[in-house]
C-alpha atoms as a PDB file:
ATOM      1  CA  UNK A   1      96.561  56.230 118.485  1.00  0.00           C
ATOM      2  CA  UNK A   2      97.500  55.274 122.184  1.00  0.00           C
ATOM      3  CA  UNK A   3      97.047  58.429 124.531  1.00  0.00           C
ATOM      4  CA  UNK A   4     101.005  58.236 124.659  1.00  0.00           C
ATOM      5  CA  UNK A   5     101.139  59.492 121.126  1.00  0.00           C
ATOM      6  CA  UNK A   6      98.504  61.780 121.387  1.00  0.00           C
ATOM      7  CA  UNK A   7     100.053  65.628 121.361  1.00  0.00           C
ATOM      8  CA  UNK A   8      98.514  68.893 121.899  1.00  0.00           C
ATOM      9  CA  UNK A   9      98.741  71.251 119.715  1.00  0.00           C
ATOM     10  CA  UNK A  10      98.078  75.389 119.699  1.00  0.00           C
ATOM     11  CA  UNK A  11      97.155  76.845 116.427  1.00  0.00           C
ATOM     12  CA  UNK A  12      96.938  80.280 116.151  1.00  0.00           C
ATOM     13  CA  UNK A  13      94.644  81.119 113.295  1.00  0.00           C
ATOM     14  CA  UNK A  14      92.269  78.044 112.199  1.00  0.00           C
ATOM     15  CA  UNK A  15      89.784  79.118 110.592  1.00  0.00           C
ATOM     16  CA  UNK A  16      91.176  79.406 106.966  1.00  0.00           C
ATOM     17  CA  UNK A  17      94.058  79.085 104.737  1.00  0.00           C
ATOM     18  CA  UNK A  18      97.440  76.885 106.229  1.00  0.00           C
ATOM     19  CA  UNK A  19      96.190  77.004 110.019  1.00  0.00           C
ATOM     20  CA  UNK A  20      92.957  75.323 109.017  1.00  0.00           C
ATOM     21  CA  UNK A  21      95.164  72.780 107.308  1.00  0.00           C
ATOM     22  CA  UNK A  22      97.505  72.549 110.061  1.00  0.00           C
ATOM     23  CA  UNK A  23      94.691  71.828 112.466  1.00  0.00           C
ATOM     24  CA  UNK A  24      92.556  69.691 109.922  1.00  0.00           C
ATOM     25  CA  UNK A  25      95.672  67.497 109.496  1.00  0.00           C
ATOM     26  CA  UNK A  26      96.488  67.035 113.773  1.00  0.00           C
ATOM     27  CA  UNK A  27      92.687  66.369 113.911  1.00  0.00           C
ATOM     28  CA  UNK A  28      93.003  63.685 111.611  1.00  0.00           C
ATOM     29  CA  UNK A  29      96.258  61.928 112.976  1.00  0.00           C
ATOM     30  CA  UNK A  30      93.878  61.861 116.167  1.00  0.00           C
ATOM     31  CA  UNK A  31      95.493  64.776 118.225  1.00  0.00           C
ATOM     32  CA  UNK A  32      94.427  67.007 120.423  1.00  0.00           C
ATOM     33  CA  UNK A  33      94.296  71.211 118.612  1.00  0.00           C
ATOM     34  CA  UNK A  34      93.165  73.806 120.593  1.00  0.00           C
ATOM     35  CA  UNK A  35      92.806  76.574 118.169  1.00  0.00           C
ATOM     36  CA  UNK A  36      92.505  80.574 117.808  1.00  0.00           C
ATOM     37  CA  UNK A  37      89.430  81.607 115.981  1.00  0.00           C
ATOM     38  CA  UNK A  38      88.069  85.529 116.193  1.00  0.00           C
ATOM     39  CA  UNK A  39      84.846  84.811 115.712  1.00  0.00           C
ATOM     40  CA  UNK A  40      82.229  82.733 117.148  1.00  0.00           C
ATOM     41  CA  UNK A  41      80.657  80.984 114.071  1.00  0.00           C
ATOM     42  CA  UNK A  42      84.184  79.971 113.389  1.00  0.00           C
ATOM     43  CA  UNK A  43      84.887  78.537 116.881  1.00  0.00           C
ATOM     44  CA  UNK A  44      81.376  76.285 116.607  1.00  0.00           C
ATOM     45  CA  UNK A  45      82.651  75.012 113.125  1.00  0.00           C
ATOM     46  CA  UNK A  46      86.146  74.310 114.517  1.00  0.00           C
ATOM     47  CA  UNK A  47      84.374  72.494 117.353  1.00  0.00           C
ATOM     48  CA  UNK A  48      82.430  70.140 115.326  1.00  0.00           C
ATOM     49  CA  UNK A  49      85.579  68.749 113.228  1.00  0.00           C
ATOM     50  CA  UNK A  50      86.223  66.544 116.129  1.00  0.00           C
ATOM     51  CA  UNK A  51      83.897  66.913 119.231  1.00  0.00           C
ATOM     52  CA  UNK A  52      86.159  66.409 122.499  1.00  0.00           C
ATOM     53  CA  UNK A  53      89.588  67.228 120.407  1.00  0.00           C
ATOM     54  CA  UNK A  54      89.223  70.325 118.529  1.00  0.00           C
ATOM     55  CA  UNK A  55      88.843  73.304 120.988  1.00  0.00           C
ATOM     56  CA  UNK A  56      88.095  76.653 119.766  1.00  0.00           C
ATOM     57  CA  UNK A  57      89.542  79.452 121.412  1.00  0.00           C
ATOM     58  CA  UNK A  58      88.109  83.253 120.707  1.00  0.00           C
ATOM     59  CA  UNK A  59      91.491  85.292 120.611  1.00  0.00           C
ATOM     60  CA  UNK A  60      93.234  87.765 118.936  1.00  0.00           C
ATOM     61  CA  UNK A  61      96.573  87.618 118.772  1.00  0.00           C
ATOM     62  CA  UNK A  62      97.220  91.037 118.927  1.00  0.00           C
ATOM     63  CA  UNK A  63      95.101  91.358 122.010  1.00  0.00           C
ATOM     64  CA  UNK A  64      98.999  90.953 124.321  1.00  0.00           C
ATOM     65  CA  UNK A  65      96.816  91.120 127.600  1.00  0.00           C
ATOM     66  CA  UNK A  66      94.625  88.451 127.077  1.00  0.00           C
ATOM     67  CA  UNK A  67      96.565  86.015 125.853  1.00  0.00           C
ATOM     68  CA  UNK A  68      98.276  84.670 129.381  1.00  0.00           C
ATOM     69  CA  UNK A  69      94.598  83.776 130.864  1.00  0.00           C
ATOM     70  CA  UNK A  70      92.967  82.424 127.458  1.00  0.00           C
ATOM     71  CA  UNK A  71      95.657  80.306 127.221  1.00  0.00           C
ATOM     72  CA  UNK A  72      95.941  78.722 130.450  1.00  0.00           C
ATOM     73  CA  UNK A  73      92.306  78.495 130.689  1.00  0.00           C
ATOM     74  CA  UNK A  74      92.603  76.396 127.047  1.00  0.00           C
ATOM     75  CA  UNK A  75      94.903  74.216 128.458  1.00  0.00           C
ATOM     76  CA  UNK A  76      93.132  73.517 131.587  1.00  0.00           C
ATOM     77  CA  UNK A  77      90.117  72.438 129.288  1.00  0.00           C
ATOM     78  CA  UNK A  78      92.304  70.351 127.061  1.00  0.00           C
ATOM     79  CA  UNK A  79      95.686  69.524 128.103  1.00  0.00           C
ATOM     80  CA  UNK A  80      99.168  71.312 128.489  1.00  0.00           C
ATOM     81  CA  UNK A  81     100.052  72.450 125.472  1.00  0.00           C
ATOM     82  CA  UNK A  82     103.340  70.454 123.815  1.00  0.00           C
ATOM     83  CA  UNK A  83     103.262  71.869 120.147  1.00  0.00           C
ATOM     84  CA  UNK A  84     102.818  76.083 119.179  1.00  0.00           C
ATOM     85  CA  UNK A  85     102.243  76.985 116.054  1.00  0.00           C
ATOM     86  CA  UNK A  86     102.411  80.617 115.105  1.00  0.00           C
ATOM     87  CA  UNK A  87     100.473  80.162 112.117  1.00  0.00           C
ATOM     88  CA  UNK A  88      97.988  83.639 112.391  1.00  0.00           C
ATOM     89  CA  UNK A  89      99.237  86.820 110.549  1.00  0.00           C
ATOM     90  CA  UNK A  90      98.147  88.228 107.475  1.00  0.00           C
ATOM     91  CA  UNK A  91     100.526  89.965 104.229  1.00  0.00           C
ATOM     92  CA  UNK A  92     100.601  93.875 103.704  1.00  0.00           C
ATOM     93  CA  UNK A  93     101.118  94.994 100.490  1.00  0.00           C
ATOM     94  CA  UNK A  94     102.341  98.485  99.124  1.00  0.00           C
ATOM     95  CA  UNK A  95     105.420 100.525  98.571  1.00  0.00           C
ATOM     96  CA  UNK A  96     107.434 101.291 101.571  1.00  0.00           C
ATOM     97  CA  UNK A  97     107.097 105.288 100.629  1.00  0.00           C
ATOM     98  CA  UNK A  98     103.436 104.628 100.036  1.00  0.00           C
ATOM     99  CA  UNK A  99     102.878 102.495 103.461  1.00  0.00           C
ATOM    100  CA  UNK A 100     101.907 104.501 106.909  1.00  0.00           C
ATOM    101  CA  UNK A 101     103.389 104.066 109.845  1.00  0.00           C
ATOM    102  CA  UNK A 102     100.152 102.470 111.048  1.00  0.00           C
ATOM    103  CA  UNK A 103     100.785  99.892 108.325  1.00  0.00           C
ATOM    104  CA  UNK A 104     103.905  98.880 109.667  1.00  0.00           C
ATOM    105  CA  UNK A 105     102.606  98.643 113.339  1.00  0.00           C
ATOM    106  CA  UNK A 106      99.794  96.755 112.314  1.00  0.00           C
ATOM    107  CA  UNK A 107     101.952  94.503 110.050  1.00  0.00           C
ATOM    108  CA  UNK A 108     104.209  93.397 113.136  1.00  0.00           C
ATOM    109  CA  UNK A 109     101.741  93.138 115.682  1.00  0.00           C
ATOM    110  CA  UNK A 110      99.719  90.245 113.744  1.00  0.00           C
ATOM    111  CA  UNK A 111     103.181  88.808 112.876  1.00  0.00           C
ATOM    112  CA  UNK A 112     106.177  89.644 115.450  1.00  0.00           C
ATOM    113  CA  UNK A 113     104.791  90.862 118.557  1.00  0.00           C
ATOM    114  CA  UNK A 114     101.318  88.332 118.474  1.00  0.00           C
ATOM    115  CA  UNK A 115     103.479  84.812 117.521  1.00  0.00           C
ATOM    116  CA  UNK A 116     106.022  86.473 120.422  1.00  0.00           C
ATOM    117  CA  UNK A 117     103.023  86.803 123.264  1.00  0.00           C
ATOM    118  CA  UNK A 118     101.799  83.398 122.358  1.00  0.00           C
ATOM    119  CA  UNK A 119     105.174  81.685 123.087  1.00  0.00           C
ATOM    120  CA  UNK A 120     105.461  83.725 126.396  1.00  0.00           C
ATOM    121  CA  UNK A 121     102.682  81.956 127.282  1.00  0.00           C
ATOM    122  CA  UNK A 122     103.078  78.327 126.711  1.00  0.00           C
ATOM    123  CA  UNK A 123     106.818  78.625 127.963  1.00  0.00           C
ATOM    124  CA  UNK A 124     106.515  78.322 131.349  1.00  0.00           C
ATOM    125  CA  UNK A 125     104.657  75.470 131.295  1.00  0.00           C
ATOM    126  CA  UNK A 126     106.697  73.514 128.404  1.00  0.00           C
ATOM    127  CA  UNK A 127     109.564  74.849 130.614  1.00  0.00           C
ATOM    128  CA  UNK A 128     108.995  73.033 133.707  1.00  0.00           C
ATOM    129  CA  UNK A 129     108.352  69.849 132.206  1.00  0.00           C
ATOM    130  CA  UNK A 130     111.710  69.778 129.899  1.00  0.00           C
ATOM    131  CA  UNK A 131     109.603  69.506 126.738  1.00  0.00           C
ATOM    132  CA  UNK A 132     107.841  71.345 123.564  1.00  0.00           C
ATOM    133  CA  UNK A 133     107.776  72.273 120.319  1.00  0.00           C
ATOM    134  CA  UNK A 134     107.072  75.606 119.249  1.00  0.00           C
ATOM    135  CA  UNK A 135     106.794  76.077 115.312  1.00  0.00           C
ATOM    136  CA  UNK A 136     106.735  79.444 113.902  1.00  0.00           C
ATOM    137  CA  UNK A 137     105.301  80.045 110.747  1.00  0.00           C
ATOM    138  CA  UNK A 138     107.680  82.369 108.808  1.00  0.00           C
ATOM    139  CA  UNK A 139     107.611  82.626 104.828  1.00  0.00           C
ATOM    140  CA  UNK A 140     110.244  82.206 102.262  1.00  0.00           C
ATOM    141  CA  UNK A 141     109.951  86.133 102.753  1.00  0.00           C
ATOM    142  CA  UNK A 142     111.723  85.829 105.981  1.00  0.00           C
ATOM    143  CA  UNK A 143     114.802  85.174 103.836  1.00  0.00           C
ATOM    144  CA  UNK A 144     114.268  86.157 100.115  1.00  0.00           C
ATOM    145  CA  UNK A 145     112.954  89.404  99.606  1.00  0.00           C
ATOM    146  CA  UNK A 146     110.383  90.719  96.903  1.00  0.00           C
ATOM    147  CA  UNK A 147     109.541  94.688  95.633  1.00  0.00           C
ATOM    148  CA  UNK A 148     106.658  95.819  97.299  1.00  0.00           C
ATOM    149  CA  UNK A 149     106.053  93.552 100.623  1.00  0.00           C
ATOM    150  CA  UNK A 150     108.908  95.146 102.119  1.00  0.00           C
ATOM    151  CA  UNK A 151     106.731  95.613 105.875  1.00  0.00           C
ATOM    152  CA  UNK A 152     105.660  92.056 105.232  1.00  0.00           C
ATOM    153  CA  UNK A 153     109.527  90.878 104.984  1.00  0.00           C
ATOM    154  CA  UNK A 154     110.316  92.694 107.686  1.00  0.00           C
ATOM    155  CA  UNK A 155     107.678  90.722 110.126  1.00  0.00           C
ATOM    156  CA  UNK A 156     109.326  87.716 108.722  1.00  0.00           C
ATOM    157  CA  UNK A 157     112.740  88.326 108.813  1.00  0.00           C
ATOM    158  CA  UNK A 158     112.345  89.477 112.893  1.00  0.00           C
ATOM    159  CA  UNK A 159     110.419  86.549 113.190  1.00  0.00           C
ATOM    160  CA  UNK A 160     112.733  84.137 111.567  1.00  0.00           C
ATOM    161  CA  UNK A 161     115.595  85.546 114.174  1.00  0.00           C
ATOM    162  CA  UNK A 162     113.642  85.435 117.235  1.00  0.00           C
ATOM    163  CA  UNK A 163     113.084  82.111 116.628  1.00  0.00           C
ATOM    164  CA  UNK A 164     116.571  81.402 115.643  1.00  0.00           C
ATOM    165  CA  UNK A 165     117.928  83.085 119.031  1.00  0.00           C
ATOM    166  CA  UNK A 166     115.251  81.526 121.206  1.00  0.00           C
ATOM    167  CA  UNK A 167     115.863  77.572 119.864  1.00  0.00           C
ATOM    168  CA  UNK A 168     119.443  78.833 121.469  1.00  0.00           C
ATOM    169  CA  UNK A 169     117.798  79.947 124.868  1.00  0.00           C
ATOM    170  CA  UNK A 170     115.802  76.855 125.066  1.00  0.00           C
ATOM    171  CA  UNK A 171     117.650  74.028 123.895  1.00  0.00           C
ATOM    172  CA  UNK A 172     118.879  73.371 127.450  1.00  0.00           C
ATOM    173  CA  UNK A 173     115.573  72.413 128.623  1.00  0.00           C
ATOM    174  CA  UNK A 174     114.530  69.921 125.583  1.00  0.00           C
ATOM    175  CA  UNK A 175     112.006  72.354 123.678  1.00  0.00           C
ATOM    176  CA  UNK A 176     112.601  72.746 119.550  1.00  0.00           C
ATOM    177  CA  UNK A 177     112.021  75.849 118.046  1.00  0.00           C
ATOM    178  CA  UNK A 178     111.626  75.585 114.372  1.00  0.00           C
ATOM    179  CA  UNK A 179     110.961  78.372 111.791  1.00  0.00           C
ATOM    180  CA  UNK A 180     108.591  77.053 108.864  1.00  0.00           C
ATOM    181  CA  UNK A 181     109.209  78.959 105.940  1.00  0.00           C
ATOM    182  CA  UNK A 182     106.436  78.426 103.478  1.00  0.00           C
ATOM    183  CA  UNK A 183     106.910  79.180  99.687  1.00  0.00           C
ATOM    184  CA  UNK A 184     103.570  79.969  97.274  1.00  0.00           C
ATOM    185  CA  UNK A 185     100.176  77.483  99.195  1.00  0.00           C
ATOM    186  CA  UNK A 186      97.046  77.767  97.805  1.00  0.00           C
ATOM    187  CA  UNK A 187      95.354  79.775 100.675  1.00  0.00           C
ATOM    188  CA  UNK A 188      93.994  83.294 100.433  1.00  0.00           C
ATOM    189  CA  UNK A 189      96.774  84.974 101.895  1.00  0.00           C
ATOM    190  CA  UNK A 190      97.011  86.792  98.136  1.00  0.00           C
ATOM    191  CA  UNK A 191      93.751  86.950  98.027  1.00  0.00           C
ATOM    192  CA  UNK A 192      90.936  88.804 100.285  1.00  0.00           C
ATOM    193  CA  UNK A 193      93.444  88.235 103.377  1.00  0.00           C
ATOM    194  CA  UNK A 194      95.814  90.954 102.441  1.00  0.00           C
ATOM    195  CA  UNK A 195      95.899  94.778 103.290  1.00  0.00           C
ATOM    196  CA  UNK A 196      97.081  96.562 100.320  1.00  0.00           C
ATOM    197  CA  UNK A 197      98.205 100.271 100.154  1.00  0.00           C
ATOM    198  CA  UNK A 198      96.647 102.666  97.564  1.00  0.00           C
ATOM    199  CA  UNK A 199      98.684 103.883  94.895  1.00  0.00           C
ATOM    200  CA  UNK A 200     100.125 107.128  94.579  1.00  0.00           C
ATOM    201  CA  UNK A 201     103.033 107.468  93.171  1.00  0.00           C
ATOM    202  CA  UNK A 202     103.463 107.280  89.392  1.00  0.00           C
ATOM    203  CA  UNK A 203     107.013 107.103  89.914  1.00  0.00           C
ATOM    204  CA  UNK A 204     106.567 103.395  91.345  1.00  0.00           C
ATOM    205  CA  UNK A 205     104.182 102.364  88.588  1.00  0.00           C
ATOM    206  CA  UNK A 206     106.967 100.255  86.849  1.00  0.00           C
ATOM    207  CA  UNK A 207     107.610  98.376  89.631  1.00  0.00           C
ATOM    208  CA  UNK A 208     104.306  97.823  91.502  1.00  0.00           C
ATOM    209  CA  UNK A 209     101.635  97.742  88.721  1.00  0.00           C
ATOM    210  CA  UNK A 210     103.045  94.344  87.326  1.00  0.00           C
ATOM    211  CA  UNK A 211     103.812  93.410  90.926  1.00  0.00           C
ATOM    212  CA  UNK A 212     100.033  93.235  92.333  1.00  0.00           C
ATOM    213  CA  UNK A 213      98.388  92.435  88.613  1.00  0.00           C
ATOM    214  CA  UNK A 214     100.169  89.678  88.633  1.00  0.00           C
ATOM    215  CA  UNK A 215      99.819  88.516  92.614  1.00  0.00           C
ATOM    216  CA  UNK A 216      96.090  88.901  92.073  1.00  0.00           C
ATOM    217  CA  UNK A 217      96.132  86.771  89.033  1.00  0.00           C
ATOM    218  CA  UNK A 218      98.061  83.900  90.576  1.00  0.00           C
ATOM    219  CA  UNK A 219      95.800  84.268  93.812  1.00  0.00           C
ATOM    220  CA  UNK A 220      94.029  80.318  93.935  1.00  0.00           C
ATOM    221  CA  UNK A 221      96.470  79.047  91.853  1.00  0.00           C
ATOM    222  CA  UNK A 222      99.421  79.214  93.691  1.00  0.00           C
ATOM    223  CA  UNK A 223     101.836  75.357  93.547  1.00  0.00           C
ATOM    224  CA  UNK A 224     101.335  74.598  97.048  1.00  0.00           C
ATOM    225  CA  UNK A 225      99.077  71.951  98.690  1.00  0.00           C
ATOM    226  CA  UNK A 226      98.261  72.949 102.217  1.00  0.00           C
ATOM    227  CA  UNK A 227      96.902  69.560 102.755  1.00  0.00           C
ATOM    228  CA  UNK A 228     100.805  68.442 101.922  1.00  0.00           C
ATOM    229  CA  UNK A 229     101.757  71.426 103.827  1.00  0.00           C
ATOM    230  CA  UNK A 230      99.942  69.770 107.211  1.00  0.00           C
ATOM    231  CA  UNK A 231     101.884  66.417 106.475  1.00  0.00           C
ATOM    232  CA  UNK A 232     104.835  68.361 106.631  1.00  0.00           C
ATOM    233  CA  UNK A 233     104.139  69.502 109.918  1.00  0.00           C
ATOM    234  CA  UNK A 234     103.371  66.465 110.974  1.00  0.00           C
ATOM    235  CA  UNK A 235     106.974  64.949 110.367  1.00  0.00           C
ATOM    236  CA  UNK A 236     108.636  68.075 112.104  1.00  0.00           C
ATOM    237  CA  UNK A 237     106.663  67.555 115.066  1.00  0.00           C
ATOM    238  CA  UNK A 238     107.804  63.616 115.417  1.00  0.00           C
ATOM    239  CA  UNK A 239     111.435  64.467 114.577  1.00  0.00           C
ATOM    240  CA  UNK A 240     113.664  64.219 117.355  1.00  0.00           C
ATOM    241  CA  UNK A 241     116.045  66.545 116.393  1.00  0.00           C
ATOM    242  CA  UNK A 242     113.635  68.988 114.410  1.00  0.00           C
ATOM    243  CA  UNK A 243     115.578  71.750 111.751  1.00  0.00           C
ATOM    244  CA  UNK A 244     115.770  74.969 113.282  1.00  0.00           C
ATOM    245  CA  UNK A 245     114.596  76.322 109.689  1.00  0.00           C
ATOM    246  CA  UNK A 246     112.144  74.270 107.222  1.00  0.00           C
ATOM    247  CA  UNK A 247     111.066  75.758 104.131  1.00  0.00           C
ATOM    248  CA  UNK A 248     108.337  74.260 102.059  1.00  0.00           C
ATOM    249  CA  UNK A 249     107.991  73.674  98.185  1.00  0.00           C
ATOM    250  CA  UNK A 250     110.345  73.934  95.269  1.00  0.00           C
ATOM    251  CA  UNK A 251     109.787  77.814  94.274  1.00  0.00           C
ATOM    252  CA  UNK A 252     110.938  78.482  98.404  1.00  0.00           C
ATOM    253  CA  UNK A 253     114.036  75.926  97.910  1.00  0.00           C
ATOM    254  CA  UNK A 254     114.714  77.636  94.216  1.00  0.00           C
ATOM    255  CA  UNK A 255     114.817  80.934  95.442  1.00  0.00           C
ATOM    256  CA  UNK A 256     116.710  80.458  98.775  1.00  0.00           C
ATOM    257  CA  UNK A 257     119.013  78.872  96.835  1.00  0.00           C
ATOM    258  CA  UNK A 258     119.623  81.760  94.052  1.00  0.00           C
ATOM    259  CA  UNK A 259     119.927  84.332  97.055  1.00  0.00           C
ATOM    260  CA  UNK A 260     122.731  82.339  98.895  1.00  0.00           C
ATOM    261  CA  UNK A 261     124.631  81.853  95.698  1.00  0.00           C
ATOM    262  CA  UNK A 262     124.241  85.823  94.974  1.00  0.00           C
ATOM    263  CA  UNK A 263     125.521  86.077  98.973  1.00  0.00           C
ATOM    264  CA  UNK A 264     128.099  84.598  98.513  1.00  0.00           C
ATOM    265  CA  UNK A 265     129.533  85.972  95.448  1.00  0.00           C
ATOM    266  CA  UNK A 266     129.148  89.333  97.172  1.00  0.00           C
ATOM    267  CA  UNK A 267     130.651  88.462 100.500  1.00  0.00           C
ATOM    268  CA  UNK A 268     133.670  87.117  98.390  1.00  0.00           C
ATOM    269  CA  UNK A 269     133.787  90.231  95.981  1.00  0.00           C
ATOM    270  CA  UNK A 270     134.242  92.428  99.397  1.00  0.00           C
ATOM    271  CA  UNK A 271     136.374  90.201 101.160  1.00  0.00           C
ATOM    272  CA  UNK A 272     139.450  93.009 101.476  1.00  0.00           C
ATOM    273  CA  UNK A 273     136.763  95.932 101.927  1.00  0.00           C
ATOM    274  CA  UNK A 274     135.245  93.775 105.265  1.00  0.00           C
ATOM    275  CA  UNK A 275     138.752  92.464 106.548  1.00  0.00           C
ATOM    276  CA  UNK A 276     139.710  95.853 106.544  1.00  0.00           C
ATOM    277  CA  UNK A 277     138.316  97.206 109.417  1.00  0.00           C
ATOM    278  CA  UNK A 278     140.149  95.720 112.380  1.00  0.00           C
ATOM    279  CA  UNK A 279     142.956  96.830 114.297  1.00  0.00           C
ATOM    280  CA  UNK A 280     146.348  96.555 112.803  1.00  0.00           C
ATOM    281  CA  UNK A 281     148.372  93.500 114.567  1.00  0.00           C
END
């Protein structure tokens, strides 16, 4: 690869599940990936994947203040940064009435306010020189919705149209903005990487007990590759006109597609009721 074609690339959240992909799969095309680890065994194991192109970077997302100087300092040790991918966040599970207010806090500052910190600051510098991509990774949650993730939607759903508006902002000064929207991958987001409310409502069993028993079940057996998943990535990054929305694998395209059809059988079905409400001409 000629150091024209090299690009790179922050990864928030490399040390497991689709961010280790993500950055596994750069390192491999020969790119540069500074990545977000929160621990220091993980940063010396993202190190040695590629001495003098993988660059670990101790953050926490959530941590707003630090993130302005950690990142420049990355980028003075690598290169400016041309790709951002908001991969790190993590899935609460639980019943809305059985979910704190803490829950929901914590829920959107791993996956809204984090991803929004990180792309305050690579923008400047992807501003001035007319170029970037910045890749936020969403879910086929931030679209469909499920019973009993309904804090996790939420993240997603804000985070789907922040990145929708922003592409808008930005698209006068050449820098994409693309919300990846993955379906079921084969990561332990299901698994030990998900905060999950106690039970106490018996009202709820109905819903909920099948819900989790069979999350659990499926948890390492999910369709997705995330090996596939970082090819993907791959592709949107050398696109020159990048989707503003990608989702990934068939159970994400199936169900996007059921809830559009179901939209717009409703929209139709209330036509009169939503013309109804201007201003008699």
């Amino acid at each position: 690869m000629s150091g024209d074609t090299i690009k790179t690339f922050l990864i928030t959240g490399v040390s497991s599940g689709l961010g280790r992909a993500f950055a596994i799969g750069a390192l491999k095309a020969g790119h540069r990936v500074i990545g977000t680890v929160r621990r220091r065994g993980d940063a010396d194991a993202f190190a040695a994947c590629a001495p003098g192109r993988a660059y670990p970077l101790e953050l926490d997302v959530t941590d707003y203040d630090a993130i302005p100087a950690a990142v420049a300092k990355a980028a003075e040790q690598a290169a400016p940064v041309e790709i951002l991918v908001n991969n790190a966040g993590y899935g609460h599970e639980g019943i809305l009435e059985e979910s704190s207010m803490d829950d929901l806090q914590r829920q959107f500052a791993a996956n809204v306010f984090g991803p929004v910190a990180m792309i305050k600051a690579v923008l400047p510098s992807m501003r001035g020189r007319r170029k970037g991509h910045i890749i936020n990774v969403t879910s086929m949650g931030g679209f469909i919705t499920m019973p009993g993730i309904s804090f996790y939607c939420g993240s997603k759903f804000a985070l789907e149209g922040i990145s929708e508006a922003l592409g808008k902002e930005l698209a006068g000064f050449g820098i994409h903005v693309t919300a990846l929207a993955p379906g079921q991958f084969r990561t332990d987001w299901a698994g030990r990487s998900m905060d999950r409310a106690p039970r106490s409502l018996a009202d709820y069993d109905a819903v909920m007990d099948p819900i989790r028993a069979g999350r659990q079940a499926k948890s390492g057996h999910q369709p997705g590759d995330p090996a596939k998943a970082a090819q993907a990535l791959l592709a949107l990054v050398e696109a020159p006109n990048p989707p503003v929305r990608l989702f990934l694998g068939d159970d994400a395209l199936g169900l996007v597609g059921q809830k559009l059809d179901a939209m717009r059988t409703e929209i139709a079905n209330w036509d009169d009721v939503s013309r109804s409400t201007s201003f008699a001409t």
